[in-house]
C-alpha atoms as a PDB file:
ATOM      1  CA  UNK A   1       0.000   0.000   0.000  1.00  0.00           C
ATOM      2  CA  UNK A   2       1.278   3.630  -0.881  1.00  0.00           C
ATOM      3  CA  UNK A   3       2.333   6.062   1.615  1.00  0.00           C
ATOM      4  CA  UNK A   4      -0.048   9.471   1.375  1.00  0.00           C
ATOM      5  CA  UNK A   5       2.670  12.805   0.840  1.00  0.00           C
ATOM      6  CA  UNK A   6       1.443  13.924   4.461  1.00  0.00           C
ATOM      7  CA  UNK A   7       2.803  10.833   6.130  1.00  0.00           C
ATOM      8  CA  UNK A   8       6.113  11.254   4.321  1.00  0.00           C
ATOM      9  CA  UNK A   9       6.400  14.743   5.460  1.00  0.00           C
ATOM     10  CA  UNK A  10       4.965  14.028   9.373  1.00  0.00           C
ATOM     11  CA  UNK A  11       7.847  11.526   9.558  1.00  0.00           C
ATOM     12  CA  UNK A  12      10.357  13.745   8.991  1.00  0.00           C
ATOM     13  CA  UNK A  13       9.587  17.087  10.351  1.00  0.00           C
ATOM     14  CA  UNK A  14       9.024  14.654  13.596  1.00  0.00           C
ATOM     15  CA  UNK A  15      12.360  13.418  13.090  1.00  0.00           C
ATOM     16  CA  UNK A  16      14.125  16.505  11.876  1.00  0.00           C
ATOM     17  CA  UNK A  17      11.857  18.936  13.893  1.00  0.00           C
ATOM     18  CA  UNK A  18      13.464  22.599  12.259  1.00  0.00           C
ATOM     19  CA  UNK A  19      13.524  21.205   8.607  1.00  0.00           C
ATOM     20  CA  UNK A  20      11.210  22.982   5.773  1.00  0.00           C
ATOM     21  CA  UNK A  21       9.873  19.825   3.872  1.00  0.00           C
ATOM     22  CA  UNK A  22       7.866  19.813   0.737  1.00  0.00           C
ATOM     23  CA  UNK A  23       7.131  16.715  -0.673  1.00  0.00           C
ATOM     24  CA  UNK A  24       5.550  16.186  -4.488  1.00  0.00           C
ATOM     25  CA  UNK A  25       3.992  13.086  -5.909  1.00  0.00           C
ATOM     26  CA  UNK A  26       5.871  12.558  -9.156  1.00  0.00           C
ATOM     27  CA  UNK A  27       3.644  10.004 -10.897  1.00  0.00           C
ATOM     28  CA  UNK A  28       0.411  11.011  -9.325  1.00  0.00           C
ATOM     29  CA  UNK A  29      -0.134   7.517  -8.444  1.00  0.00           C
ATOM     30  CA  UNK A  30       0.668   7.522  -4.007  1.00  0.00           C
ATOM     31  CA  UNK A  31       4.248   5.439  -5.203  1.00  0.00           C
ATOM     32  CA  UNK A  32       6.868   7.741  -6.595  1.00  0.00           C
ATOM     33  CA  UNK A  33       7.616  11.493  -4.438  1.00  0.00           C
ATOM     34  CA  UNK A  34      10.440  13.915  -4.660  1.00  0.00           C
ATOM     35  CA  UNK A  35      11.106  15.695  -1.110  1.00  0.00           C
ATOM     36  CA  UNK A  36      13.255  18.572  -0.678  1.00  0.00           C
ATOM     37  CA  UNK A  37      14.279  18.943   2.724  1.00  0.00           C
ATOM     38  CA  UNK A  38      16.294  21.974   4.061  1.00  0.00           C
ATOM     39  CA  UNK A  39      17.356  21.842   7.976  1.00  0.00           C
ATOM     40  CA  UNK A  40      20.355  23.955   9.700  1.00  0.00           C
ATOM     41  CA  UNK A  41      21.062  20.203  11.108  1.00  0.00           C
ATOM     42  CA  UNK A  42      22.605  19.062   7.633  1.00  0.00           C
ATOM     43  CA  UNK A  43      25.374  21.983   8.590  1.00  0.00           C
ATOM     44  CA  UNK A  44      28.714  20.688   8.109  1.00  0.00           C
ATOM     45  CA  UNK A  45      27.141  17.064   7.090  1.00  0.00           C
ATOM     46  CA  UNK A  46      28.404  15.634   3.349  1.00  0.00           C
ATOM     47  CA  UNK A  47      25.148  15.199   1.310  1.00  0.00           C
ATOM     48  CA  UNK A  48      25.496  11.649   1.845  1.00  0.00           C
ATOM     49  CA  UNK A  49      24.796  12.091   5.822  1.00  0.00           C
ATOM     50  CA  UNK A  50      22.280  14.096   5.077  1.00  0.00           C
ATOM     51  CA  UNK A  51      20.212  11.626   2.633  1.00  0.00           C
ATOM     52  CA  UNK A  52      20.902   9.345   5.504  1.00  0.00           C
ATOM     53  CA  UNK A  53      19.126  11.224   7.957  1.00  0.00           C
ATOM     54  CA  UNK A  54      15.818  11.850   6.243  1.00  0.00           C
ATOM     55  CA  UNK A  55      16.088   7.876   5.271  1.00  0.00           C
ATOM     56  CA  UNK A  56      16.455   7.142   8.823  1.00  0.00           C
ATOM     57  CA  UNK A  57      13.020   9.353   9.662  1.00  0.00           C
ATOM     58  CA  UNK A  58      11.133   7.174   7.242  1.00  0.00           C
ATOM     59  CA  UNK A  59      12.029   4.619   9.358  1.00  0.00           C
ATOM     60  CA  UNK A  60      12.518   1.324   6.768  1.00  0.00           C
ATOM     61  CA  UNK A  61       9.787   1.941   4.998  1.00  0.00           C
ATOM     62  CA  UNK A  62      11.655   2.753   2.061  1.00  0.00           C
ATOM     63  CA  UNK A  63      11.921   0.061  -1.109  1.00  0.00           C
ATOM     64  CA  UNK A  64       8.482  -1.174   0.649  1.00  0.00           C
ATOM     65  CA  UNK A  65       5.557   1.184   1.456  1.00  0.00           C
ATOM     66  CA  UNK A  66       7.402   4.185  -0.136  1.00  0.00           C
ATOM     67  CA  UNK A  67       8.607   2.420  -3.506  1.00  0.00           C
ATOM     68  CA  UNK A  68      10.523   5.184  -4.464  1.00  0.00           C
ATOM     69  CA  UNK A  69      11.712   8.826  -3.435  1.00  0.00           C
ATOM     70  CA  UNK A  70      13.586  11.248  -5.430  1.00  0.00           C
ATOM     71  CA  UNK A  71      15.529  13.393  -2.058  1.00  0.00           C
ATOM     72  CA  UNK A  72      17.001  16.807  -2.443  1.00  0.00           C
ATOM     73  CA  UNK A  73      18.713  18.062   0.968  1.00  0.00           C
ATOM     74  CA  UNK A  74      20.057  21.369   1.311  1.00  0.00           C
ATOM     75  CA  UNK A  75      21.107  23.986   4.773  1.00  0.00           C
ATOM     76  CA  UNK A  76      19.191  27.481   5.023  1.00  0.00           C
ATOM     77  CA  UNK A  77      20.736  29.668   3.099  1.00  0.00           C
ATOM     78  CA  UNK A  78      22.973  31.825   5.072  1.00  0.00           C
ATOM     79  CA  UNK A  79      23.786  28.975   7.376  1.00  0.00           C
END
């Protein structure tokens, strides 16, 4: 079964409480999202860190309920 967008984005602003998510259904069919998630906690992190972080908030569920998930991380600008 799909995840809905909203889950998606509850998980990780409950894991990465400061970050700005926005989360966008690709296909239009509950299965395939892009998220861009910007946090001050990625400061100092390589990308790869960070992708690992906002995997970690979803918690396994990816390559199962969330089949697949297109992830752009980024700091606030001026961080």
């Amino acid at each position: 079964m799909p995840m809905a967008a909203e889950h998606i984005e509850a998980m990780i602003r409950e894991a990465i409480p400061d970050a700005d998510v926005e989360i966008t259904d690709l296909a239009g069919d509950g299965d395939h999202y892009a998220a861009r998630v910007v946090s001050a906690s990625f400061k100092g992190m390589p990308r790869v860190r960070q992708h690992q972080k906002v995997y970690a908030a979803l918690q396994g569920r990816m390559g199962g309920e969330l089949h697949a998930l297109q992830l752009t991380t980024a700091v606030p600008a001026g961080e």
